[in-house]
C-alpha atoms as a PDB file:
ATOM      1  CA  UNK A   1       0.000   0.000   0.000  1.00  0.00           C
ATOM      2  CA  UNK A   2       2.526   2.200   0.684  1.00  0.00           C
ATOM      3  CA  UNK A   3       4.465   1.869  -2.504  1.00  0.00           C
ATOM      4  CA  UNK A   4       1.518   2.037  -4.280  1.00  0.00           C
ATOM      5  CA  UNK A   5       0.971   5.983  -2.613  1.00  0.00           C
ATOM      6  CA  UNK A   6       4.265   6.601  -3.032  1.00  0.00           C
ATOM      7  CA  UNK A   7       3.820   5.864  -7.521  1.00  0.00           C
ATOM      8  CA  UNK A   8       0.838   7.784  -7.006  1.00  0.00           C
ATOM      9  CA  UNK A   9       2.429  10.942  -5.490  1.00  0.00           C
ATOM     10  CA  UNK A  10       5.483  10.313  -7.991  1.00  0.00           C
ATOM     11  CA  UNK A  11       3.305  10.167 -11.269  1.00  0.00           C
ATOM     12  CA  UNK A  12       1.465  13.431 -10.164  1.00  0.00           C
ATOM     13  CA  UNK A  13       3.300  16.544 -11.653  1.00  0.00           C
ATOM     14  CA  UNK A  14       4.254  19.391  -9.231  1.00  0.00           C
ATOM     15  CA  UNK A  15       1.972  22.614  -9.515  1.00  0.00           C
ATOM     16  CA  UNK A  16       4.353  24.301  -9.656  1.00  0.00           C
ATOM     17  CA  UNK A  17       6.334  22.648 -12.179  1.00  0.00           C
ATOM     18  CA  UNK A  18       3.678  22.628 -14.346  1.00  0.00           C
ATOM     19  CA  UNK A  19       2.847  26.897 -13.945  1.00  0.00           C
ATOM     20  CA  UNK A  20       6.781  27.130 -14.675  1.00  0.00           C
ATOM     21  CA  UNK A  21       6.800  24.932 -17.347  1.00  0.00           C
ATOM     22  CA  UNK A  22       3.907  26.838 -19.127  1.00  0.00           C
ATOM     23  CA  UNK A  23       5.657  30.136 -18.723  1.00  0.00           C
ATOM     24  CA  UNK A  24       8.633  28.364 -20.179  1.00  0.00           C
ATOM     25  CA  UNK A  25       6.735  27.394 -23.105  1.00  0.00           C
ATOM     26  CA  UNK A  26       4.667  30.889 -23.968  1.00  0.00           C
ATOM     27  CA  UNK A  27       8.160  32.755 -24.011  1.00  0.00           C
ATOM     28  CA  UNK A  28       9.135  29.701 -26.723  1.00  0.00           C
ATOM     29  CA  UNK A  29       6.654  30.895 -28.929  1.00  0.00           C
ATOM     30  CA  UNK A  30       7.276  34.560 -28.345  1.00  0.00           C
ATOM     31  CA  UNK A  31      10.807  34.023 -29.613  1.00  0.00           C
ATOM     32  CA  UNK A  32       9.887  31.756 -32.509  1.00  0.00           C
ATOM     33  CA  UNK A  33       7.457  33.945 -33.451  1.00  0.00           C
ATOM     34  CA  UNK A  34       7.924  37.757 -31.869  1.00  0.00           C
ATOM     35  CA  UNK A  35       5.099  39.104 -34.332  1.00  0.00           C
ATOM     36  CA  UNK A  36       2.272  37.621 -32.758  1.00  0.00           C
ATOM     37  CA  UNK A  37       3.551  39.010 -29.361  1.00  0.00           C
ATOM     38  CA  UNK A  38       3.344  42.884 -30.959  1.00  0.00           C
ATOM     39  CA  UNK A  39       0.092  42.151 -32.164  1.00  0.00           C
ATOM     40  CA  UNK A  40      -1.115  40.742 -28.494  1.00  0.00           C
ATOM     41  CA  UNK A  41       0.510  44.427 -27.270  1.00  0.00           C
ATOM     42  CA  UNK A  42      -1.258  46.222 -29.745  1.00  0.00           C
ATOM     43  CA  UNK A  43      -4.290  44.716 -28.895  1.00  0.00           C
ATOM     44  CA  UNK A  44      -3.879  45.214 -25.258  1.00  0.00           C
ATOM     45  CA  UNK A  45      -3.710  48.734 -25.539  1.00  0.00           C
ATOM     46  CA  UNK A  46      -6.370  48.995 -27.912  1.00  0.00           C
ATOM     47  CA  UNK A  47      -8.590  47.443 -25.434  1.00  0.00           C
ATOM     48  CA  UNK A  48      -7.552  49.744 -22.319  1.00  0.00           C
ATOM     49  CA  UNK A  49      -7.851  52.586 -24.538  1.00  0.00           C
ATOM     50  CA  UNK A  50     -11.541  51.666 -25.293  1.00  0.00           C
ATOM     51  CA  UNK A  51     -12.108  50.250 -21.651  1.00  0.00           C
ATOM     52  CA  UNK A  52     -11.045  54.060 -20.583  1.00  0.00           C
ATOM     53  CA  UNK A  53     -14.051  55.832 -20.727  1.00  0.00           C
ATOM     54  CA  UNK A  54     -16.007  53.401 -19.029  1.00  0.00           C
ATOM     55  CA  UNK A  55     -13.497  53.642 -16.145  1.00  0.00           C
ATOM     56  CA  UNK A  56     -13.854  56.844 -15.989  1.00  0.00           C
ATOM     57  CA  UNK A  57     -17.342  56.941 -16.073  1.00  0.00           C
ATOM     58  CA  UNK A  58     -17.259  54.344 -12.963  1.00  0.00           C
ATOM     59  CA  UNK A  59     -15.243  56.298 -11.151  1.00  0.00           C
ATOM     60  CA  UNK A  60     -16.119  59.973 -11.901  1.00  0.00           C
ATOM     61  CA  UNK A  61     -19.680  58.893 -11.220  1.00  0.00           C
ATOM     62  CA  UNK A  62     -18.953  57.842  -7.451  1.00  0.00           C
ATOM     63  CA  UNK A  63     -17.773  61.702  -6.740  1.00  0.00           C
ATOM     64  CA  UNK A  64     -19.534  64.601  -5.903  1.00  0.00           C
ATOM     65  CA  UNK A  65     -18.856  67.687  -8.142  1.00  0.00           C
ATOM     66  CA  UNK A  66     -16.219  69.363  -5.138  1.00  0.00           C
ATOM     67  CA  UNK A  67     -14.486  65.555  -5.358  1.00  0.00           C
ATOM     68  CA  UNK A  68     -14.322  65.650  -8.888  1.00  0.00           C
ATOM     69  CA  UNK A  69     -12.600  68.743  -9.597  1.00  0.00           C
ATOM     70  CA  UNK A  70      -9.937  67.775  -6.495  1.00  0.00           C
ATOM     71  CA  UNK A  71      -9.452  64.377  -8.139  1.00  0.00           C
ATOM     72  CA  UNK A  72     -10.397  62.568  -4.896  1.00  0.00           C
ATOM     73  CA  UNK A  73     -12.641  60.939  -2.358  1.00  0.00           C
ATOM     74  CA  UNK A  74     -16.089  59.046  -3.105  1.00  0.00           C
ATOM     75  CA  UNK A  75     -19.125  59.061  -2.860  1.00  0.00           C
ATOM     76  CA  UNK A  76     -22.884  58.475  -3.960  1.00  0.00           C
ATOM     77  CA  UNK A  77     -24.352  62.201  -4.241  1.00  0.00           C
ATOM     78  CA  UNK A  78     -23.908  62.417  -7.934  1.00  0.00           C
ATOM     79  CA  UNK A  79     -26.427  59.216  -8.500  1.00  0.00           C
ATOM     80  CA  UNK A  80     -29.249  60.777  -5.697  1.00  0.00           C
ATOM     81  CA  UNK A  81     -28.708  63.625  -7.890  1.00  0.00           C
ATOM     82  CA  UNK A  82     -29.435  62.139 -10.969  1.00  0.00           C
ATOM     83  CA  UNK A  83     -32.409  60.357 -10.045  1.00  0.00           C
ATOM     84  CA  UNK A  84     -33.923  63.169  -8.193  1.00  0.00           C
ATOM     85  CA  UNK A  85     -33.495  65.561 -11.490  1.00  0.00           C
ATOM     86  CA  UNK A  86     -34.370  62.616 -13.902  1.00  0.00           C
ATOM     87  CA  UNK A  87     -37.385  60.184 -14.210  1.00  0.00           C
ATOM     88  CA  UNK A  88     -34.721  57.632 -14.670  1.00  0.00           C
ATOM     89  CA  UNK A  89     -36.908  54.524 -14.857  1.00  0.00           C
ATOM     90  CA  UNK A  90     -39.602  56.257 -16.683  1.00  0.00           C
ATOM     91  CA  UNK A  91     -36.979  56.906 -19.463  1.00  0.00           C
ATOM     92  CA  UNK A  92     -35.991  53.655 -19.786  1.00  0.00           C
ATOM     93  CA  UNK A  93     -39.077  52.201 -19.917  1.00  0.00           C
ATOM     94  CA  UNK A  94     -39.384  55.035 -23.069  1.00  0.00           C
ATOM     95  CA  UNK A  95     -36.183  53.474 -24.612  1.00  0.00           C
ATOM     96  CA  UNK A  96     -37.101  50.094 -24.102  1.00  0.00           C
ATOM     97  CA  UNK A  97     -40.621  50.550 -25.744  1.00  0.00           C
ATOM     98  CA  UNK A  98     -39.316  52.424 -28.738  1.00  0.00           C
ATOM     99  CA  UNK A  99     -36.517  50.179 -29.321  1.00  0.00           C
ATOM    100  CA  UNK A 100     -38.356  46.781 -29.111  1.00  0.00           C
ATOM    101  CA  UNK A 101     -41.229  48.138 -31.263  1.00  0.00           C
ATOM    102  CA  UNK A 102     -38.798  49.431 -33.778  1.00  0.00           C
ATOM    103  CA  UNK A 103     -36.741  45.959 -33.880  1.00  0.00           C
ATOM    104  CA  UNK A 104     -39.886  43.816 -34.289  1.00  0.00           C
ATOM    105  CA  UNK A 105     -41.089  45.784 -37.147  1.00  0.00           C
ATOM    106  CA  UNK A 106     -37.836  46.002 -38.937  1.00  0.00           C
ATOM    107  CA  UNK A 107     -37.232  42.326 -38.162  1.00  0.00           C
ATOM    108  CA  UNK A 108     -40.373  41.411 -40.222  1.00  0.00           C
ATOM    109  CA  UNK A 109     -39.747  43.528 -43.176  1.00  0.00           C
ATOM    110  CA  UNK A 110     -36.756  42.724 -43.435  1.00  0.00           C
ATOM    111  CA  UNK A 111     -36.876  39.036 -43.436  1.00  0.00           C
ATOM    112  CA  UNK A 112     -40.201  38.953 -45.667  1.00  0.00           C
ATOM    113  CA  UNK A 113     -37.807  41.208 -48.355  1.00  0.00           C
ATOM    114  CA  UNK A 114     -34.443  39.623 -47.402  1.00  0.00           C
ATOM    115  CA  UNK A 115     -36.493  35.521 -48.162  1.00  0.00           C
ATOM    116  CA  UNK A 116     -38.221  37.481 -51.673  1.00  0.00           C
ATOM    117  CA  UNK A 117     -34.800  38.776 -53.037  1.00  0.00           C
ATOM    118  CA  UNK A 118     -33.452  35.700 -52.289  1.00  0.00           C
ATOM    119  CA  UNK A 119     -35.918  32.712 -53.201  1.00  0.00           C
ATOM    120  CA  UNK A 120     -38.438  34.302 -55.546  1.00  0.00           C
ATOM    121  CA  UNK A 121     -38.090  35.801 -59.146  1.00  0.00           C
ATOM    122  CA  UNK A 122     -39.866  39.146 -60.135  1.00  0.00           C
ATOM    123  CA  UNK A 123     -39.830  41.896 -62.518  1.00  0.00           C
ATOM    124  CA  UNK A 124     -37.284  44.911 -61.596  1.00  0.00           C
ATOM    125  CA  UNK A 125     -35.999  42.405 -58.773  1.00  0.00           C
ATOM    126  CA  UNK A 126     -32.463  43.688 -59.511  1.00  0.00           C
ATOM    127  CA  UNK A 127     -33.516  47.252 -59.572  1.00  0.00           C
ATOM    128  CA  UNK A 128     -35.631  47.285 -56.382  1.00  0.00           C
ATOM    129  CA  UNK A 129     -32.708  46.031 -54.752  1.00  0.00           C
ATOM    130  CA  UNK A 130     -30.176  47.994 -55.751  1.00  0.00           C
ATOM    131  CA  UNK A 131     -32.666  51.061 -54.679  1.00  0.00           C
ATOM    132  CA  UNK A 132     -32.934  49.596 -51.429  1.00  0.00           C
ATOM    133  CA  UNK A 133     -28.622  48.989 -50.741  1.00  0.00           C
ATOM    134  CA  UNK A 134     -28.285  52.508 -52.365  1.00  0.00           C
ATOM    135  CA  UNK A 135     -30.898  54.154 -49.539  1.00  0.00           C
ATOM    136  CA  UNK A 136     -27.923  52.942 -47.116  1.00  0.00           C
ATOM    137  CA  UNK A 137     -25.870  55.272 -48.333  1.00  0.00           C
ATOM    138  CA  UNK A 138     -28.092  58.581 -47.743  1.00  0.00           C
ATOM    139  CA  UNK A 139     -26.990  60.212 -44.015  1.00  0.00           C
ATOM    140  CA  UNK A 140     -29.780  60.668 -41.776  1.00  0.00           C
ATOM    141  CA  UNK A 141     -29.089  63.831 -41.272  1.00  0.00           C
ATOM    142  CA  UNK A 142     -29.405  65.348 -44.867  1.00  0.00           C
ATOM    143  CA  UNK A 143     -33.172  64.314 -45.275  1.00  0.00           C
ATOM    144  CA  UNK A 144     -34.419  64.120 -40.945  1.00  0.00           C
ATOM    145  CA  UNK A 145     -35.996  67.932 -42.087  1.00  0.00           C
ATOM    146  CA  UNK A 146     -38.616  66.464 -44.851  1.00  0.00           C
ATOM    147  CA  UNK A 147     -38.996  63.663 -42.849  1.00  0.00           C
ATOM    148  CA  UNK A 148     -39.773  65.950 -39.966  1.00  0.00           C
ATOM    149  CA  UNK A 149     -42.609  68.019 -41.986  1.00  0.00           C
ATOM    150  CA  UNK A 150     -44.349  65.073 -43.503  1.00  0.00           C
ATOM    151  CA  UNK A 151     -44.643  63.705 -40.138  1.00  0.00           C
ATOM    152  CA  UNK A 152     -45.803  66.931 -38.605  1.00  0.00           C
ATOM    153  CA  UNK A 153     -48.441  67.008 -41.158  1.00  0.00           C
ATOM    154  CA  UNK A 154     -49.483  63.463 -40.088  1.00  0.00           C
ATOM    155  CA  UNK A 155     -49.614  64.392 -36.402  1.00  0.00           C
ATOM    156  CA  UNK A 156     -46.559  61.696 -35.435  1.00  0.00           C
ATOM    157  CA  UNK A 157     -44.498  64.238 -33.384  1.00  0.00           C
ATOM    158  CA  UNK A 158     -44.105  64.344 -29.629  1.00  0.00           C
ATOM    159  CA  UNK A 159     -45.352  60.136 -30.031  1.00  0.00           C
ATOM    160  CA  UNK A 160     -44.131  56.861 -29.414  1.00  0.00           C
ATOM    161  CA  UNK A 161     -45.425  55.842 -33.525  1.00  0.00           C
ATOM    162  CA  UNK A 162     -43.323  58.872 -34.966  1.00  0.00           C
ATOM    163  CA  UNK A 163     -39.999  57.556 -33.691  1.00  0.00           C
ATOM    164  CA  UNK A 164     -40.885  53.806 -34.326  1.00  0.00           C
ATOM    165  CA  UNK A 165     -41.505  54.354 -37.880  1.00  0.00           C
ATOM    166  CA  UNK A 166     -38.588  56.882 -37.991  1.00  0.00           C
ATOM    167  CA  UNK A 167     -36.173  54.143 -36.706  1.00  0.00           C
ATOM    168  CA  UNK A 168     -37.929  51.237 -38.607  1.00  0.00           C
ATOM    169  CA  UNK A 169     -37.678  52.910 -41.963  1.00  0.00           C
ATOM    170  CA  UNK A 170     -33.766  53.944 -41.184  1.00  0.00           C
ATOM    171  CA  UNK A 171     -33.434  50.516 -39.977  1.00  0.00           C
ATOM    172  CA  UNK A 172     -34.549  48.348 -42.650  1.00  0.00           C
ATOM    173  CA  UNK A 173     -32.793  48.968 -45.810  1.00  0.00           C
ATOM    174  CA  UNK A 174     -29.489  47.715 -43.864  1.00  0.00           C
ATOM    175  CA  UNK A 175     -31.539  44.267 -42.465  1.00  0.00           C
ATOM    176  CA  UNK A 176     -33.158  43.427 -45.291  1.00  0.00           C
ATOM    177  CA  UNK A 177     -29.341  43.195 -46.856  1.00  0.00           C
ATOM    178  CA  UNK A 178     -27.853  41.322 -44.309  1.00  0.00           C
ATOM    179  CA  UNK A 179     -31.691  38.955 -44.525  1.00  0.00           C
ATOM    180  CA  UNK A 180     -30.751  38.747 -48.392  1.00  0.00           C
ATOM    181  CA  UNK A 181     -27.134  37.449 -47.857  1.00  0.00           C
ATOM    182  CA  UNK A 182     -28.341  34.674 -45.779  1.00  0.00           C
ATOM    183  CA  UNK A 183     -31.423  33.281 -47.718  1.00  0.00           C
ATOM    184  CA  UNK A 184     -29.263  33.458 -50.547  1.00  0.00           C
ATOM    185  CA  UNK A 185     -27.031  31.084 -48.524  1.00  0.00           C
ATOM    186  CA  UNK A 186     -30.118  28.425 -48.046  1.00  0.00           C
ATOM    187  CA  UNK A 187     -29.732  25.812 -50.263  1.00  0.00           C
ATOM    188  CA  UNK A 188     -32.785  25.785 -52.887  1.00  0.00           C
ATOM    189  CA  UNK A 189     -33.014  21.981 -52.267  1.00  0.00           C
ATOM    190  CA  UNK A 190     -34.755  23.161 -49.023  1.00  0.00           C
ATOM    191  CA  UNK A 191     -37.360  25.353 -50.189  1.00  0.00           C
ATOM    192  CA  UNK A 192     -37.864  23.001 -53.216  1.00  0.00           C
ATOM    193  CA  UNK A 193     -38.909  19.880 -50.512  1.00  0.00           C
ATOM    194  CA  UNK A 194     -40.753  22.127 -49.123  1.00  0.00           C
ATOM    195  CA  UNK A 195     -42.258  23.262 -51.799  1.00  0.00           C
ATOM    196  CA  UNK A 196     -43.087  19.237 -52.955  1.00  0.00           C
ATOM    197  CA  UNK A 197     -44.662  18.524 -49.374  1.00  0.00           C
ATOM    198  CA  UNK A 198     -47.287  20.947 -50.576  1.00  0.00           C
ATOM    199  CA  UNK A 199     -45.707  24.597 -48.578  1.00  0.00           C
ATOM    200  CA  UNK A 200     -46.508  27.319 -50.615  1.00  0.00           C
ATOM    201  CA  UNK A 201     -43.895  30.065 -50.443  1.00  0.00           C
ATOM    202  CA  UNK A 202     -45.711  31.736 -47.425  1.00  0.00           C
ATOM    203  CA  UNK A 203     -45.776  28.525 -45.610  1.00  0.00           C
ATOM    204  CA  UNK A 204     -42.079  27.888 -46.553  1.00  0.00           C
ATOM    205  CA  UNK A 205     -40.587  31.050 -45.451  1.00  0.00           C
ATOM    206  CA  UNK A 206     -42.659  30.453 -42.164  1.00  0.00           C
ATOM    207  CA  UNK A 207     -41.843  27.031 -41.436  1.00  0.00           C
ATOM    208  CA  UNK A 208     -38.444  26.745 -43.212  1.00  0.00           C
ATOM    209  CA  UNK A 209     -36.521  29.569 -43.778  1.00  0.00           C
ATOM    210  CA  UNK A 210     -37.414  31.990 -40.990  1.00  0.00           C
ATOM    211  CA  UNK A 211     -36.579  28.604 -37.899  1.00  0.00           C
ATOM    212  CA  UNK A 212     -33.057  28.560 -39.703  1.00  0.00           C
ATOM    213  CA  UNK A 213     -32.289  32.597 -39.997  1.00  0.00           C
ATOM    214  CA  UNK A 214     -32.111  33.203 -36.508  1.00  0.00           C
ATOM    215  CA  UNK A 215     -28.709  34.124 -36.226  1.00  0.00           C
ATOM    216  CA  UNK A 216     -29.333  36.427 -38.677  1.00  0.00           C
ATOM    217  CA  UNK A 217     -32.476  37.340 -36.834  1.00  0.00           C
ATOM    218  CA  UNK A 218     -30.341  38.580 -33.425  1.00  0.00           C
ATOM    219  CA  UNK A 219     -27.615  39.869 -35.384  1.00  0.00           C
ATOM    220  CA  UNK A 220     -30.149  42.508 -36.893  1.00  0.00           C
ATOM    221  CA  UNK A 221     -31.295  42.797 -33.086  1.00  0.00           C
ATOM    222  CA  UNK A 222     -28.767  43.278 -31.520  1.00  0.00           C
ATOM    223  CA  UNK A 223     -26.939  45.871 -33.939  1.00  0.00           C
ATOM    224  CA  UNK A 224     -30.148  47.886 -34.791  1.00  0.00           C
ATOM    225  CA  UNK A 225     -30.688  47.855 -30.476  1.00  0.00           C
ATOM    226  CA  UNK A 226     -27.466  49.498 -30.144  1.00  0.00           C
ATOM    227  CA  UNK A 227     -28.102  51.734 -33.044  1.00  0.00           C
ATOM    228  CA  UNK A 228     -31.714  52.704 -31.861  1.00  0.00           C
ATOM    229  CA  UNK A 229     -30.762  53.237 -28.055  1.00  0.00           C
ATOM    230  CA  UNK A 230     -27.759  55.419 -28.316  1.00  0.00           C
ATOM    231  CA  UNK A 231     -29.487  57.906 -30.857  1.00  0.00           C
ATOM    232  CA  UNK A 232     -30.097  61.108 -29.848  1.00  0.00           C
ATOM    233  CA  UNK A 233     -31.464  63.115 -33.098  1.00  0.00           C
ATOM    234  CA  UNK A 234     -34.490  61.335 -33.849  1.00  0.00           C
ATOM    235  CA  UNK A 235     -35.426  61.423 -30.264  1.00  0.00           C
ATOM    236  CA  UNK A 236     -34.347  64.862 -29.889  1.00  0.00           C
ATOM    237  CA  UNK A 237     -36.952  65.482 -32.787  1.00  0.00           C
ATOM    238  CA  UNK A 238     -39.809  63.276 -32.202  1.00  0.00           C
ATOM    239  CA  UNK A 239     -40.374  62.889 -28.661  1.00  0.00           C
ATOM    240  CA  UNK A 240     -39.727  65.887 -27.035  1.00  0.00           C
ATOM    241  CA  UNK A 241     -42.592  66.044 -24.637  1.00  0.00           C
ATOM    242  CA  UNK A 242     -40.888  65.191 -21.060  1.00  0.00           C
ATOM    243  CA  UNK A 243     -43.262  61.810 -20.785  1.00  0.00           C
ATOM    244  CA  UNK A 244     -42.017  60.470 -23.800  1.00  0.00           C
ATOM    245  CA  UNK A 245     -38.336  60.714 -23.255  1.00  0.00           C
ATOM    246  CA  UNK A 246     -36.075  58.189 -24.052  1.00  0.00           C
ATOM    247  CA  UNK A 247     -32.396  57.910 -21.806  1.00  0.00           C
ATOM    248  CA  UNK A 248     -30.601  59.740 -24.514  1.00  0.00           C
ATOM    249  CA  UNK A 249     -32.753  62.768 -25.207  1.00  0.00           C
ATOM    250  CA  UNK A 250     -32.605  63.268 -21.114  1.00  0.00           C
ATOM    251  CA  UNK A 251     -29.765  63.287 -21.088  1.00  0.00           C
ATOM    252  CA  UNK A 252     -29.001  65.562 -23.428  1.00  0.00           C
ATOM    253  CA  UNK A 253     -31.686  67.995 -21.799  1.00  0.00           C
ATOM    254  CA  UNK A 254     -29.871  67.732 -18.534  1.00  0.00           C
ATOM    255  CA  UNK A 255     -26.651  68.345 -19.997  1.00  0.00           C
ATOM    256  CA  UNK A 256     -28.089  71.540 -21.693  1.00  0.00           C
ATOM    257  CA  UNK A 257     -28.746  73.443 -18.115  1.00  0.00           C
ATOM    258  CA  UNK A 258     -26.251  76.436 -17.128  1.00  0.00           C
ATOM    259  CA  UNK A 259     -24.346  74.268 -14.350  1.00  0.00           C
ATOM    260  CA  UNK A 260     -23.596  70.634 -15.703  1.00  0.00           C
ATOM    261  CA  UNK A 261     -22.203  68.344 -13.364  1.00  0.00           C
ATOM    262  CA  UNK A 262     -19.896  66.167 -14.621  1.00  0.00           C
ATOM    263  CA  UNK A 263     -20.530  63.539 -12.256  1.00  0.00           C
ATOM    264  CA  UNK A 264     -24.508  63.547 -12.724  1.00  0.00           C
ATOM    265  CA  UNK A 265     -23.632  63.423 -16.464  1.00  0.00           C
ATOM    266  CA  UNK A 266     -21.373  60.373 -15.739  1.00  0.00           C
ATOM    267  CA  UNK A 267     -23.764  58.363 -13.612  1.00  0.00           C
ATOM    268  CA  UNK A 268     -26.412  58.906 -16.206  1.00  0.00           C
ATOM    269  CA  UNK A 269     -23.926  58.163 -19.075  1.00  0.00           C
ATOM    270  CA  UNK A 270     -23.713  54.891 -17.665  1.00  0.00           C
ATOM    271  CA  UNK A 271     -26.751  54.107 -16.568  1.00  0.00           C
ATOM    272  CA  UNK A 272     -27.619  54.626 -20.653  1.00  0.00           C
ATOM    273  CA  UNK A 273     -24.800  52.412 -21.679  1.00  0.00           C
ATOM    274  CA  UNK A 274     -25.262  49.885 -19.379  1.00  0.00           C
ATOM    275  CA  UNK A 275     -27.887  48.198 -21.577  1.00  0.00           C
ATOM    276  CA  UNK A 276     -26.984  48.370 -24.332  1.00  0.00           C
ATOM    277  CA  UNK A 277     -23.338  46.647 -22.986  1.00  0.00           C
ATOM    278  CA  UNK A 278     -25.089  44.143 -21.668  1.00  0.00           C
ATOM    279  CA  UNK A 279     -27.596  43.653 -24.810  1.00  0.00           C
ATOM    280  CA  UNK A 280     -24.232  42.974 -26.570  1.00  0.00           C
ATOM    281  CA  UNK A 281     -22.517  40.810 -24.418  1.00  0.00           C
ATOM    282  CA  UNK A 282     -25.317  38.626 -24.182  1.00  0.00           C
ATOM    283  CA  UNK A 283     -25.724  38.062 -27.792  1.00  0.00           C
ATOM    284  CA  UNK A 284     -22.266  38.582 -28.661  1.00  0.00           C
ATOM    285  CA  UNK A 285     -22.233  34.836 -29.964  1.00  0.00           C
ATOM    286  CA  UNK A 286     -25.266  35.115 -32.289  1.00  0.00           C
ATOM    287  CA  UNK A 287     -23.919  37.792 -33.612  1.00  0.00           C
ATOM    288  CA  UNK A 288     -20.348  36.942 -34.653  1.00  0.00           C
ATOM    289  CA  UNK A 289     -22.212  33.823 -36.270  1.00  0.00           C
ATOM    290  CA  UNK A 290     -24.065  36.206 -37.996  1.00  0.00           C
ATOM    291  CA  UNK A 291     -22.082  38.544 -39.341  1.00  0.00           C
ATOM    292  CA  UNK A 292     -19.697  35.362 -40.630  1.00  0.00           C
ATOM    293  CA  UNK A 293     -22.674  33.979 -42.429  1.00  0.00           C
ATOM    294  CA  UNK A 294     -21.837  35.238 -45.425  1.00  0.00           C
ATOM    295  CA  UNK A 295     -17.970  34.526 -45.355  1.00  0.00           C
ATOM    296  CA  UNK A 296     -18.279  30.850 -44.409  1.00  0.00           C
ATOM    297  CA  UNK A 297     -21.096  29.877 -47.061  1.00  0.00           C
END
């Protein structure tokens, strides 16, 4: 028995043998190959340099405005502050509404237009495509003014509806792209069986094609949930009545006052990018799947 425990202990490597011999073998590679080691550095500091602001946030948030500008001590006044100027929860309920509402709408256009362009053959199919890729290309910014009249005319500002459509039609011409790419990746035999077990194309988008897009489906989620929660000129524009606030647009209203504190401003900073972090890191997986759809097919 005892020689048996003593080829036990023997066979089992030392800990700290085996931690040595590790670090013994990542400097190996670093000398046989000293490129991927500046590429691991310039990664590094690419990452602190866009971990930074969210430091600074953290920290900058957790001082009052007397402890900010002497660079030291902590404490919680900034975020009783915040929430006793701002309707904090109110606002994200806003955000939340507007952006699911938005994403549900764009995620059925899109995927009805995306399975279309891809599976079915109609006149000016080419043309009605390429008008829909080249709407991608024309900045918000340079037609938010006629858009802003036609909807004043309609009686959509200062609602939840104006902003929903604002960000669905924005939205869609990018989805319906990315929805394109991937049907076009479906094999045909699919749709064709389908198509011979008596599905019609309605029944084969719905039953088929749509179960298999859903990475697709939460990449356009999640990057049109980013997009649609951190803007600030459509909201700016279209809900400006102080029920209908989204995060952003208070923000932005708080910031505008004669004395801005910086630490307020931090605490709500990130308490608005919190979700959408979050959102991300969640669905981070789904959504380098989808955006490699494409590439591996």
């Amino acid at each position: 028995m005892t020689a048996t425990m003593f080829k036990a202990r023997a066979s089992r490597p030392a800990t700290g043998r085996r931690g040595g011999g590790r670090v013994r073998t990542v400097w190996r590679e670093a000398r046989r190959d000293p490129a991927k080691v500046v590429i691991f550095l310039l990664l590094l500091a690419a990452s602190a340099g866009m971990l930074y602001p969210f430091f600074f946030m953290i920290v900058n948030s957790l001082r009052s405005e007397n402890q900010y500008l002497n660079g030291s001590g902590f404490s919680t006044v900034s975020w009783s502050q915040l929430f006793a100027n701002l309707p904090v929860g109110r606002e994200l309920l806003n955000s939340a509404l507007v952006c699911v509402v938005a994403i549900v709408l764009i995620l059925a256009l899109a995927s009805a237009a995306g399975y279309a362009f891809a599976k079915l053959r109609f006149k000016r199919q080419g043309l009605l495509f390429f008008a829909i890729i080249g709407s991608m290309m024309v900045p918000l910014q340079s037609i938010i003014i006629p858009v802003y009249v036609n909807f004043a005319h309609l009686h959509l500002i200062n609602s939840y509806l104006g902003a929903i459509l604002v960000y669905a039609g924005f939205g869609t011409p990018f989805a319906t792209f990315l929805m394109t790419t991937f049907f076009r990746g479906l094999p045909d035999e699919i749709t064709e069986a389908a198509a011979c077990d008596g599905l019609g194309h309605a029944g084969c988008f719905r039953r088929v094609a749509l179960p298999m897009a859903k990475p697709a489906l939460a990449t356009v989620a999640v990057l049109q949930f980013i997009q649609i929660w951190d803007d600030l000129l459509v909201g700016l524009l279209f809900l400006q009545e102080p029920g209908n606030r989204t995060i952003t647009v208070g923000l932005g209203v708080l910031s505008s006052g004669r004395v801005v504190s910086v630490p307020v401003l931090m605490a709500g900073s990130l308490v608005s990018a919190l979700p959408a972090v979050l959102v991300y890191l969640f669905f981070q997986r789904y959504l380098v799947s989808g955006l490699t759809l494409g590439v591996n097919r």
